[in-house]
Structure formats: structure tokens, C-alpha cells
N, C-alpha and C. Protein backbone atom coordinates (compact mmCIF):
# COMPACT_ATOMS: atom_id res chain seq x y z
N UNK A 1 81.27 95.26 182.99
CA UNK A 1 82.63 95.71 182.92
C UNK A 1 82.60 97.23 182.81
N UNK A 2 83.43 97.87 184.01
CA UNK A 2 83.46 99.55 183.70
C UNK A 2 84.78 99.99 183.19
N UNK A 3 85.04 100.82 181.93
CA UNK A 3 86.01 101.23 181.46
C UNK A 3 86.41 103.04 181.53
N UNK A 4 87.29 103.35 181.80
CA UNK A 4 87.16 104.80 181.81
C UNK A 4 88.28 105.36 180.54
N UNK A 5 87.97 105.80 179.81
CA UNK A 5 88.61 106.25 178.52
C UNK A 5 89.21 107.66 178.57
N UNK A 6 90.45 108.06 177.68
CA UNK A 6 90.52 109.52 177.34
C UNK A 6 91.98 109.33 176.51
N UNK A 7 92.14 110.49 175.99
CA UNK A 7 93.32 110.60 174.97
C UNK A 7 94.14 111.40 175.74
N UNK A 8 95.21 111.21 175.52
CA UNK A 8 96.72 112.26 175.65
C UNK A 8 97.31 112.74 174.87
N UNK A 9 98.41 113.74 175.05
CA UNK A 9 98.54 114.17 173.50
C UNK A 9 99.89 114.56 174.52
N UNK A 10 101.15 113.97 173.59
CA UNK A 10 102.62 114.43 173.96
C UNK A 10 103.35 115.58 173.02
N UNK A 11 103.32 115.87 173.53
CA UNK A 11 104.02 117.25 172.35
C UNK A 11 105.72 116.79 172.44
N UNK A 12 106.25 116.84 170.77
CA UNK A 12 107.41 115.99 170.14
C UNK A 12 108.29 117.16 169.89
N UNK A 13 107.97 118.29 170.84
CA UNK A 13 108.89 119.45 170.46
C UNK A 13 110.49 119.11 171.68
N UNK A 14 111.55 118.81 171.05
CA UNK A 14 112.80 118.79 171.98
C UNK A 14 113.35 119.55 172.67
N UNK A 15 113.42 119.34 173.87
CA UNK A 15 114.36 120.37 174.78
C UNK A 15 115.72 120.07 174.91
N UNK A 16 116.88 121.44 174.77
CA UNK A 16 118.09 121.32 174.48
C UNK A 16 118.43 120.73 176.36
N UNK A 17 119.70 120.13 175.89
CA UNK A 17 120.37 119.73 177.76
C UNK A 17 121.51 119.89 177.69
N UNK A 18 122.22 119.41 178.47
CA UNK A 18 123.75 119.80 178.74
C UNK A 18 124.34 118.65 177.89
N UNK A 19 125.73 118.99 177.01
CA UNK A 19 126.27 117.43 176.46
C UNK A 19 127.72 117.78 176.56
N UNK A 20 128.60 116.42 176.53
CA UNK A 20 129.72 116.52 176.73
C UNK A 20 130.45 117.40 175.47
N UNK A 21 131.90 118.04 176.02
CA UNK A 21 132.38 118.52 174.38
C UNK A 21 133.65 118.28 174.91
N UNK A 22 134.47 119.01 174.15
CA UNK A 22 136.08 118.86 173.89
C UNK A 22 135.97 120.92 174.13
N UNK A 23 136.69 120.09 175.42
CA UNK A 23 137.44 121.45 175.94
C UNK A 23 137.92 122.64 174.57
N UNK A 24 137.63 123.90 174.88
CA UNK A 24 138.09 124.92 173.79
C UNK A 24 137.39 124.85 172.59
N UNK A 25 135.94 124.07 172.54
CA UNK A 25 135.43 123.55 170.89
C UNK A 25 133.78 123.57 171.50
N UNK A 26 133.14 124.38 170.79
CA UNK A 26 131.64 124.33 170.94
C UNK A 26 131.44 123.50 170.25
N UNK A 27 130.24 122.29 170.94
CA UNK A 27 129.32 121.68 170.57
C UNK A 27 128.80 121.68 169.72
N UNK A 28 128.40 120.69 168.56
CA UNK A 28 127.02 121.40 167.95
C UNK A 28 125.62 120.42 168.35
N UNK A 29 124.84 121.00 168.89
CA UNK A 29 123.82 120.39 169.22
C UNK A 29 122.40 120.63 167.92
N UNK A 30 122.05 119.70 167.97
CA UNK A 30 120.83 119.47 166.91
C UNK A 30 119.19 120.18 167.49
N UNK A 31 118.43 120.59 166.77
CA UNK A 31 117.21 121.26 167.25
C UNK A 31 116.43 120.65 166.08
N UNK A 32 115.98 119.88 166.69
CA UNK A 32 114.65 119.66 165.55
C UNK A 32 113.44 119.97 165.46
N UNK A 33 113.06 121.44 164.82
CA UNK A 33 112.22 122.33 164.79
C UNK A 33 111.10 122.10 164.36
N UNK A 34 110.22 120.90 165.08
CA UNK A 34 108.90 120.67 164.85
C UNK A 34 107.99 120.96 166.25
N UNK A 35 106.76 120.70 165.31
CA UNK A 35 106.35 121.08 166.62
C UNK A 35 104.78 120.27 166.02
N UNK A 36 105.10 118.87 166.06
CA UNK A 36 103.98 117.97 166.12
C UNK A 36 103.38 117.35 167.24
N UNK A 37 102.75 116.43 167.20
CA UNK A 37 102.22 115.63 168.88
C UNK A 37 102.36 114.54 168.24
N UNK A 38 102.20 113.48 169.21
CA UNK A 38 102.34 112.10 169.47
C UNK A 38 100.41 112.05 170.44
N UNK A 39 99.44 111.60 169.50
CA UNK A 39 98.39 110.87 170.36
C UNK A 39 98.08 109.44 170.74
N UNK A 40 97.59 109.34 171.68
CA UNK A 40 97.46 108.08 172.50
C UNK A 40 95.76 107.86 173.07
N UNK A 41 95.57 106.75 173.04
CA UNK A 41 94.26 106.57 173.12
C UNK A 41 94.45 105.23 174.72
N UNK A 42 93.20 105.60 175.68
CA UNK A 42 93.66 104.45 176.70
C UNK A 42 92.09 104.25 176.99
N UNK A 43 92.02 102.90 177.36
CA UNK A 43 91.25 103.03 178.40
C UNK A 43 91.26 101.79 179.57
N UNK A 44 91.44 102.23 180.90
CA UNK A 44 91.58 101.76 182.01
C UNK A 44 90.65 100.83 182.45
N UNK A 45 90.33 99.74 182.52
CA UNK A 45 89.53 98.42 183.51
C UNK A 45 89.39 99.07 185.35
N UNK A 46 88.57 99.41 185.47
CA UNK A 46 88.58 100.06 186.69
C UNK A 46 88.74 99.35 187.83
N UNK A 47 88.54 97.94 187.56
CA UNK A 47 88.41 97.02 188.85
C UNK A 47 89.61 96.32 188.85
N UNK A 48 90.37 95.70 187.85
CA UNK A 48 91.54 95.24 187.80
C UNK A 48 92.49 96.01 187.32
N UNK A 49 92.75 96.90 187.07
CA UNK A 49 93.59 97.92 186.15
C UNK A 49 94.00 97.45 184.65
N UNK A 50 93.37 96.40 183.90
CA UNK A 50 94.02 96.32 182.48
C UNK A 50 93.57 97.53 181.95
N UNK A 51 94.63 97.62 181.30
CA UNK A 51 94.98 98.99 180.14
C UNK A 51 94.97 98.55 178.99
N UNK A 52 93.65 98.91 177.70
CA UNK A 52 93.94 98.73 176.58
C UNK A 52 93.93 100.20 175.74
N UNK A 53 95.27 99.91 174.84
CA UNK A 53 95.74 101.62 174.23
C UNK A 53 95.99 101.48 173.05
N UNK A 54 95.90 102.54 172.40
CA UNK A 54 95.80 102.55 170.79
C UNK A 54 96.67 103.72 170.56
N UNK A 55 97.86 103.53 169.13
CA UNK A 55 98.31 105.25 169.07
C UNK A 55 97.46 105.22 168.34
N UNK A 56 97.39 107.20 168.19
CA UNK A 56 96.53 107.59 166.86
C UNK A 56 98.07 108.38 166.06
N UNK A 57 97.53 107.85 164.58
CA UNK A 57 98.07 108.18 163.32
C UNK A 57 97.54 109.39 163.07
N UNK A 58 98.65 110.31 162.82
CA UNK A 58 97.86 111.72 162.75
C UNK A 58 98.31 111.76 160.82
N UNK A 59 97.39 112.34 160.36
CA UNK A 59 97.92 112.73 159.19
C UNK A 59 98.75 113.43 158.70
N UNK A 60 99.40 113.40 157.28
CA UNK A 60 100.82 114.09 157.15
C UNK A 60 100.06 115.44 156.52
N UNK A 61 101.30 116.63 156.21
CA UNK A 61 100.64 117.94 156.33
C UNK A 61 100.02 117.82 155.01
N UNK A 62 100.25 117.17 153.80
CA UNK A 62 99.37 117.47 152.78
C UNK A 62 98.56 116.71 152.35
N UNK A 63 98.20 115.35 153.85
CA UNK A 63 96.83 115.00 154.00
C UNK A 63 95.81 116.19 155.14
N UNK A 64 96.40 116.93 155.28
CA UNK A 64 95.68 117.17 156.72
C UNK A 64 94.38 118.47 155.74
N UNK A 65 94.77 119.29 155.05
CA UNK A 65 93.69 120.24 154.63
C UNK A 65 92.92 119.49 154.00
N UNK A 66 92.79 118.25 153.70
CA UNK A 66 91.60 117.33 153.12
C UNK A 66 90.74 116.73 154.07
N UNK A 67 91.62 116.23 155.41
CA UNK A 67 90.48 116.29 156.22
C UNK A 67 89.92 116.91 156.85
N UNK A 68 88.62 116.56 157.77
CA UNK A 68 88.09 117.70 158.31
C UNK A 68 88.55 117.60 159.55
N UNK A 69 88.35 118.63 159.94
CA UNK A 69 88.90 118.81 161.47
C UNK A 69 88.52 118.20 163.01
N UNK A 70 89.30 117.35 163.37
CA UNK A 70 89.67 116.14 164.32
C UNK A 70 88.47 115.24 163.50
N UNK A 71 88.73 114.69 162.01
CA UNK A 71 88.18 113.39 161.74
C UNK A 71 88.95 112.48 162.03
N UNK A 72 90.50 112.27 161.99
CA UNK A 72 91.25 111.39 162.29
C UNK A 72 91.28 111.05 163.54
N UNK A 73 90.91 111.99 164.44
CA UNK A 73 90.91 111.69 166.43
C UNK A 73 89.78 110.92 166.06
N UNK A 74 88.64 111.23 165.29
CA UNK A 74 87.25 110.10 165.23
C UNK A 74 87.39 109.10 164.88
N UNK A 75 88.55 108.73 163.96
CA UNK A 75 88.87 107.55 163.00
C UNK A 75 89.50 107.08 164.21
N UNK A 76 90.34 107.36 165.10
CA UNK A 76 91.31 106.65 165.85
C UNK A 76 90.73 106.24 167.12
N UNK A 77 89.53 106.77 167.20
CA UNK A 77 88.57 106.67 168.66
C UNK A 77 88.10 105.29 168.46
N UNK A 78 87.28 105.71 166.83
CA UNK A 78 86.24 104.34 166.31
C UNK A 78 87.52 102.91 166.56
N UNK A 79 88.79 103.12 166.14
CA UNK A 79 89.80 102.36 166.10
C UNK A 79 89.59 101.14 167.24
N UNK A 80 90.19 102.51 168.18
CA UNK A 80 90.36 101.83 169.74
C UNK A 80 88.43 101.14 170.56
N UNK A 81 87.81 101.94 170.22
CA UNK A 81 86.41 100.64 170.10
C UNK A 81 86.58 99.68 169.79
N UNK A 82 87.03 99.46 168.64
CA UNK A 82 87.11 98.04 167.62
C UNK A 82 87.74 97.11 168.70
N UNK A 83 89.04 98.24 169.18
CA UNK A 83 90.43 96.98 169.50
C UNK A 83 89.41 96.55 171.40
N UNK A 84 89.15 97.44 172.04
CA UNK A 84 88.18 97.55 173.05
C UNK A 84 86.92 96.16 173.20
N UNK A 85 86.64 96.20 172.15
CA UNK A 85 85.71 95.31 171.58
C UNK A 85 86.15 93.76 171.34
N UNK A 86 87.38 93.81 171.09
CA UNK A 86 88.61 92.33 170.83
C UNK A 86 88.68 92.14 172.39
N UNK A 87 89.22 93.08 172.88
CA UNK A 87 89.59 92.77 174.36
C UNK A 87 88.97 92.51 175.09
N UNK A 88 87.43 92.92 175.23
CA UNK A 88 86.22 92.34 175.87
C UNK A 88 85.25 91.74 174.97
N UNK A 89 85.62 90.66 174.32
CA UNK A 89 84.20 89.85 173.39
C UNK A 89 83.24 89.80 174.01
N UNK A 90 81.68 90.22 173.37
CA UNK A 90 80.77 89.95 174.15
C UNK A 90 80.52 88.17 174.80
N UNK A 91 80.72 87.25 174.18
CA UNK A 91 80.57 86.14 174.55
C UNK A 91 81.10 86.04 176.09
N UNK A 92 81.94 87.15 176.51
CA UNK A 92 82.90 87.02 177.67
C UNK A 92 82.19 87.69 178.82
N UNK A 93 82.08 88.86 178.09
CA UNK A 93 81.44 90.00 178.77
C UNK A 93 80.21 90.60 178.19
N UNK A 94 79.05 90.72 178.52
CA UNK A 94 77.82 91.12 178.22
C UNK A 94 77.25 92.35 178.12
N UNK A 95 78.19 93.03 178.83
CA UNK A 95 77.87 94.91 178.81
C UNK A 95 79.26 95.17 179.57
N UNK A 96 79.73 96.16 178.50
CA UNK A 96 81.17 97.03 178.42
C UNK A 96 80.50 98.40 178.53
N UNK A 97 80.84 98.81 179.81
CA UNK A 97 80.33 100.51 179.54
C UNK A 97 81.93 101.16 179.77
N UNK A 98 81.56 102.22 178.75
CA UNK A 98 82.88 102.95 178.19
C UNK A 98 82.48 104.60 179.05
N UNK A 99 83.32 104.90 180.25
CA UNK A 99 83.37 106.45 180.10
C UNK A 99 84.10 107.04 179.60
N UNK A 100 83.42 108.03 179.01
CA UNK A 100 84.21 109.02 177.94
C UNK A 100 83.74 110.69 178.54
N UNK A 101 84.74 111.25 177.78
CA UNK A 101 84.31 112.38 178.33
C UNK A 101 83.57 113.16 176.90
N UNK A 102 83.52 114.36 176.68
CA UNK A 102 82.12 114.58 176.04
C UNK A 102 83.18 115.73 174.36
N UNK A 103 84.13 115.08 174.21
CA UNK A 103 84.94 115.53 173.24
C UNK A 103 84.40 115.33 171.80
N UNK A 104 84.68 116.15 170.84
CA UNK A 104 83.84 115.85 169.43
C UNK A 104 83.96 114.33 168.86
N UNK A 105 85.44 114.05 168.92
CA UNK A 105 85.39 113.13 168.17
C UNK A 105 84.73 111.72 168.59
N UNK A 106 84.13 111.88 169.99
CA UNK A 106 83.69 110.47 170.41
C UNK A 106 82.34 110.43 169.93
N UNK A 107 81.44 111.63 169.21
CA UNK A 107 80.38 111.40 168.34
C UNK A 107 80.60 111.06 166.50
N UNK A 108 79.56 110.86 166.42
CA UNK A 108 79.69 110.97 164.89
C UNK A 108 79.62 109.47 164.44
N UNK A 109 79.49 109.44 162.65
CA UNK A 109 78.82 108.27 161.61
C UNK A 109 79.52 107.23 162.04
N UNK A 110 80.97 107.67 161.75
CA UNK A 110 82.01 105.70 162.72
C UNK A 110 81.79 105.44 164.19
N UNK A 111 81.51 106.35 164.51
CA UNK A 111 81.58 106.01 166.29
C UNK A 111 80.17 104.98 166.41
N UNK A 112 79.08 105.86 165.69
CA UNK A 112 77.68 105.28 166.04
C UNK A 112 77.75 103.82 164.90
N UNK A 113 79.00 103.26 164.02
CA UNK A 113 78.46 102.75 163.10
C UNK A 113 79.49 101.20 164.33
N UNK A 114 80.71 101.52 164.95
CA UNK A 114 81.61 100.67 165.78
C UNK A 114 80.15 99.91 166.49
N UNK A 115 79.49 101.80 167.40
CA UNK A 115 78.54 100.56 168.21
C UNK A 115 77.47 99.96 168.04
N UNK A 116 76.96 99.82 166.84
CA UNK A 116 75.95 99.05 166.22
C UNK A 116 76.95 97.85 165.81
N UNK A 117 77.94 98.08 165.46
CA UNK A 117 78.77 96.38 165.28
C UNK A 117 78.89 95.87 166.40
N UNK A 118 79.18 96.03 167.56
CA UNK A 118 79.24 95.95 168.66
C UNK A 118 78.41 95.76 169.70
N UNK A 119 77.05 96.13 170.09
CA UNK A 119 75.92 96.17 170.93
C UNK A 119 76.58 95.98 172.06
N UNK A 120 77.76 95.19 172.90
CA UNK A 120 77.79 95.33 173.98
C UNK A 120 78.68 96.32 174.58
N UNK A 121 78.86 97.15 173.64
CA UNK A 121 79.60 98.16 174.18
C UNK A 121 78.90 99.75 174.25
N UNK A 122 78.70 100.17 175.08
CA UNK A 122 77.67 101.36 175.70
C UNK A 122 79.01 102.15 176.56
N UNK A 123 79.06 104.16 175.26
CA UNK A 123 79.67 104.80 176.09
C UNK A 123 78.36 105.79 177.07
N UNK A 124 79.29 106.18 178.01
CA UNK A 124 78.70 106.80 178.89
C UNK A 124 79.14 107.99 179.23
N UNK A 125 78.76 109.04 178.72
CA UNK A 125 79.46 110.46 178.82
C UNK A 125 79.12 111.34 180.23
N UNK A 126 80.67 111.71 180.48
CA UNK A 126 80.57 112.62 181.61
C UNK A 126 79.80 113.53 181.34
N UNK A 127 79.35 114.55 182.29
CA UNK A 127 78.90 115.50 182.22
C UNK A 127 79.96 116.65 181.67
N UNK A 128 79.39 117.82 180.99
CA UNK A 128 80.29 118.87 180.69
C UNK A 128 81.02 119.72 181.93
N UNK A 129 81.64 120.02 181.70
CA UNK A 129 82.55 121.04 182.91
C UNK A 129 83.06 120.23 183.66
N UNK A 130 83.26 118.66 183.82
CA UNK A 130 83.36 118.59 185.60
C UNK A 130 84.85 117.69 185.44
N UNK A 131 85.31 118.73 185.45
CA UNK A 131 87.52 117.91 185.80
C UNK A 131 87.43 116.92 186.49
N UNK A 132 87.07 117.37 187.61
CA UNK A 132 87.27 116.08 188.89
C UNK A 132 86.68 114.99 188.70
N UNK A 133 86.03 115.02 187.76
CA UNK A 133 85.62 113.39 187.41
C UNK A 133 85.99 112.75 186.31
């Protein structure tokens, strides 16, 4: 089974638009002055197109100086393995290779600890620099 993986990241900042009013009476339109993201975790079945996706939970601001920096993208990576791992049982499937591209959080203690729970799941990292793939 070949899987091709990667994250997205939506930025939750609002853009103002046109809205109805009452002639002679300004509007009041709302601005909600954040400027967080929305992450998403996918990864694509290359031969049939199933899509299995995970959000990631980002931490709130006075969890965030406790963690370290993108541990939660690692926590949410190891996540979507797990769920990756439901979706292709090895009993089903015998080797799940995962491409990933070569981002921090797809290393490290949970990532390597998912695929030792796991054995049939083997990522396979792109090479550095190369977009087009």
C-alpha cells in the first residue's frame, strides 16, 4: 500500500466583504483580530484515492511557552500514524509505506515509538529541496 502524506495549515485570519445595510446608517461589521491557523493532517491512498485526515490541536497561548517548538505538530503526526495504522491493519495489509516529506516533526521519540507499535508501517522520506515531488 503507497500513501503520500503532508500537513496544511489554513490561516483563521477574516476577510471583511460587502454586507447589506439600511440606507443612510453604516454597518457595523465585526473583525476578529486573530491571527491563529487551523492544521490538518492527510494522507492520500495513491491507487484508489482514500483519504485518511486528522485535525491537529494546536495548543492554547499559555500552553504553548511550555512546549517545545512544533512538539504538538509531532504529537499530531504520531496521532495520524496511529489513526493510519486503524485504517490499514496489518492483518489486511502487510507493508504501508508512508511518503512524507522531510519536516521536523515527522522525526523524533513518538514518531519512532508509533512505528515500533506498528512494524507495518514504513515512512519514506522525500528527498530535501525537491517541490515537484
Amino acid at each position: 500500500m503507497l500513501l503520500r502524506q503532508d500537513e496544511a495549515r489554513f490561516s483563521l485570519i477574516p476577510t471583511l466583504r460587502t454586507t447589506l445595510g439600511i440606507k443612510g446608517h453604516r454597518p457595523v461589521v465585526g473583525n476578529l483580530d486573530c491571527h491563529d491557523y487551523l492544521y490538518l493532517c492527510g494522507a492520500l491512498e495513491l491507487v484508489s484515492g482514500r483519504l485518511t485526515t486528522g485535525l491537529v490541536e494546536r495548543p492554547t497561548k499559555s500552553q504553548r511557552h511550555r512546549a517545545a517548538k512544533y512538539r504538538y505538530l509531532q504529537e499530531a503526526f504520531a496521532r495520524h500514524l496511529r489513526a493510519i495504522a486503524r485504517a490499514y491493519p496489518a492483518e489486511r495489509h502487510g507493508r504501508v509505506v508512508i511518503v512524507v516529506d522531510k519536516a521536523a516533526w515527522h522525526k523524533g521519540a513518538l514518531v519512532k515509538q508509533v512505528l515500533a507499535d506498528h512494524p507495518h508501517l514504513e515512512l519514506y522520506p522525500l528527498p530535501s529541496y525537491s517541490p515537484k515531488l
